[in-house]
Protein backbone atom coordinates (compact mmCIF):
# COMPACT_ATOMS: atom_id res chain seq x y z
CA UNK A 1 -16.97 4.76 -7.80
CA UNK A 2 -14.51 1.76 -8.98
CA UNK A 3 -11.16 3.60 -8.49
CA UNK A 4 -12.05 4.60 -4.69
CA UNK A 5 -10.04 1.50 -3.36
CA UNK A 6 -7.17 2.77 -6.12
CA UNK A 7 -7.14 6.05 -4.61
CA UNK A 8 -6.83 5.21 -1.07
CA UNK A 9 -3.79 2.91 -2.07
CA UNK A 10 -2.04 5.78 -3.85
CA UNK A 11 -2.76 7.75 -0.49
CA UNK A 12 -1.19 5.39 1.48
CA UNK A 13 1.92 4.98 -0.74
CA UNK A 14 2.27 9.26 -0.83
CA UNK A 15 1.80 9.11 2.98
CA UNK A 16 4.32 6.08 3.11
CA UNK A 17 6.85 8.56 1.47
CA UNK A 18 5.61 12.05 3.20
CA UNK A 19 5.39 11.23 7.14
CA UNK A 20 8.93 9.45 7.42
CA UNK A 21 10.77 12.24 5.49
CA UNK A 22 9.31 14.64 7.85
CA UNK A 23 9.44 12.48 11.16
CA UNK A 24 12.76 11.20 10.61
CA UNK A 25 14.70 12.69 7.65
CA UNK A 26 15.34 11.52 4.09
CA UNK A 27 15.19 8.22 3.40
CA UNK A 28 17.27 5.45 2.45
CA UNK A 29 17.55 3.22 -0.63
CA UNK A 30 15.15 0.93 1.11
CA UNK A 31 12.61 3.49 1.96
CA UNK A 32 12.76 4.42 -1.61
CA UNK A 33 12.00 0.87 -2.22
CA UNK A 34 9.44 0.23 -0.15
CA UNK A 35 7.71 3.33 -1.65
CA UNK A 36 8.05 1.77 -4.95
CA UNK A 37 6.30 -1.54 -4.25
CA UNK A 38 3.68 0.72 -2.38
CA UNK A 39 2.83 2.52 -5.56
CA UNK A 40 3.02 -1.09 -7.48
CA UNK A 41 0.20 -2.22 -4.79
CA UNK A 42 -1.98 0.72 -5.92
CA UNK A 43 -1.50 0.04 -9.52
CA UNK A 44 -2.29 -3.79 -8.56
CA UNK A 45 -5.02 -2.69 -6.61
CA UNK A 46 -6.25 -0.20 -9.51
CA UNK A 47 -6.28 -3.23 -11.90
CA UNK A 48 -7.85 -6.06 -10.06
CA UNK A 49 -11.16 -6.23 -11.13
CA UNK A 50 -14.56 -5.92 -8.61
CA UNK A 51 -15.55 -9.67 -8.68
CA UNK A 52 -18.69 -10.32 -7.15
CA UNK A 53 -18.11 -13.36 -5.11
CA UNK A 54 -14.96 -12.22 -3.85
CA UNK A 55 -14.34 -8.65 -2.52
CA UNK A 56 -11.46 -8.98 -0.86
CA UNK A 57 -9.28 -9.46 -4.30
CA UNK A 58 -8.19 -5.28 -3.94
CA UNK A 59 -7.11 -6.11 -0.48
CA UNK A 60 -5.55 -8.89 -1.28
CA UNK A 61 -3.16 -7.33 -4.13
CA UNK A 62 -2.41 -4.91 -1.38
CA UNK A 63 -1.60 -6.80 0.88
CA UNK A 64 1.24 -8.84 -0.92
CA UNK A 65 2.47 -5.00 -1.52
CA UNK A 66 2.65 -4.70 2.15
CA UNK A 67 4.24 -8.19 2.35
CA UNK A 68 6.94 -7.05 -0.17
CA UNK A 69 7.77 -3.92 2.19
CA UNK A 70 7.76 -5.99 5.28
CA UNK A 71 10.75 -8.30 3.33
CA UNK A 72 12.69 -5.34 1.75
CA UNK A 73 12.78 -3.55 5.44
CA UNK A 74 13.63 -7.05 6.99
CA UNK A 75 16.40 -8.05 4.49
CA UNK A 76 18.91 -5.58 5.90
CA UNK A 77 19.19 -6.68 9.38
CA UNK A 78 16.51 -4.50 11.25
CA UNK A 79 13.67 -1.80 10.93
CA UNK A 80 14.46 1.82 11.15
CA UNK A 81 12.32 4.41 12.43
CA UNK A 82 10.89 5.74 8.84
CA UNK A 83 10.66 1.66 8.06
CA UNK A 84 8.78 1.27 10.82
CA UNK A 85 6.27 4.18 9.64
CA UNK A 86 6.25 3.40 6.50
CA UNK A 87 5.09 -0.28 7.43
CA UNK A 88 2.48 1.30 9.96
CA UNK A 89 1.22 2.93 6.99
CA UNK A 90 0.67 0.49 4.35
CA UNK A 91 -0.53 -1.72 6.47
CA UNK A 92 -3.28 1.22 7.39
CA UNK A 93 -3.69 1.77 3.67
CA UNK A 94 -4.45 -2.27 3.23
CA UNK A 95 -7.10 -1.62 6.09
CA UNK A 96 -8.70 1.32 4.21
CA UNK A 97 -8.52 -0.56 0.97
CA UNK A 98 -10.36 -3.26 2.91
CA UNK A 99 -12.64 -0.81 4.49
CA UNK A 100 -13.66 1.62 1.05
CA UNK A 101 -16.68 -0.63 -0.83
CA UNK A 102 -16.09 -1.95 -4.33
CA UNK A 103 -17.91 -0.49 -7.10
CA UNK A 104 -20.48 -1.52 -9.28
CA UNK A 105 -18.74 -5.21 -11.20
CA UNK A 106 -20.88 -3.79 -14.12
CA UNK A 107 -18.15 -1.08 -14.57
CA UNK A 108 -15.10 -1.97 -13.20
């Protein structure tokens, strides 16, 4: 399946916005944020090809997702608690991107 790594990015950018909003209450303008460049990493992630010699190029467009949270929570002066999660998160959802094989390159 070629969109398996796609799914579990949009999985981790749904649980980026579900667990914090339930663990610590709504979220702020940043949370909303970082839930944005979370769904941009699954869309990245969705349209990065499966290249045969390198199959770490899903994880990799991920991972600068994860990279862009990690900035937009830091810019404000310090991590909150649904930050914090939210960070936990996508950086679990770059593991299972990592983690979930590539499909076939023939039909990616």
């Amino acid at each position: 399946m070629t969109v398996a790594k796609a799914i579990v990015a949009v999985l981790a950018a749904v649980l980026a916005a579900v667990v914090p909003y339930m663990v610590a209450g709504p979220l702020d303008i940043i949370g909303w944020f970082n839930i944005i460049a979370l769904a941009a990493g699954a869309v990245a992630v969705f349209n990065t090809a499966n290249i045969p010699g390198w199959p770490v190029a899903k994880t990799i467009a991920h991972a600068v997702a994860v990279v862009a949270v990690l900035l937009m929570s830091a810019w404000q002066g310090g991590l909150s608690t649904p930050e914090i999660l939210q960070l936990v998160l996508a950086f679990v959802g770059t593991l299972s991107v990592y983690v979930v094989p590539n499909g076939s390159a023939a039909t990616a």
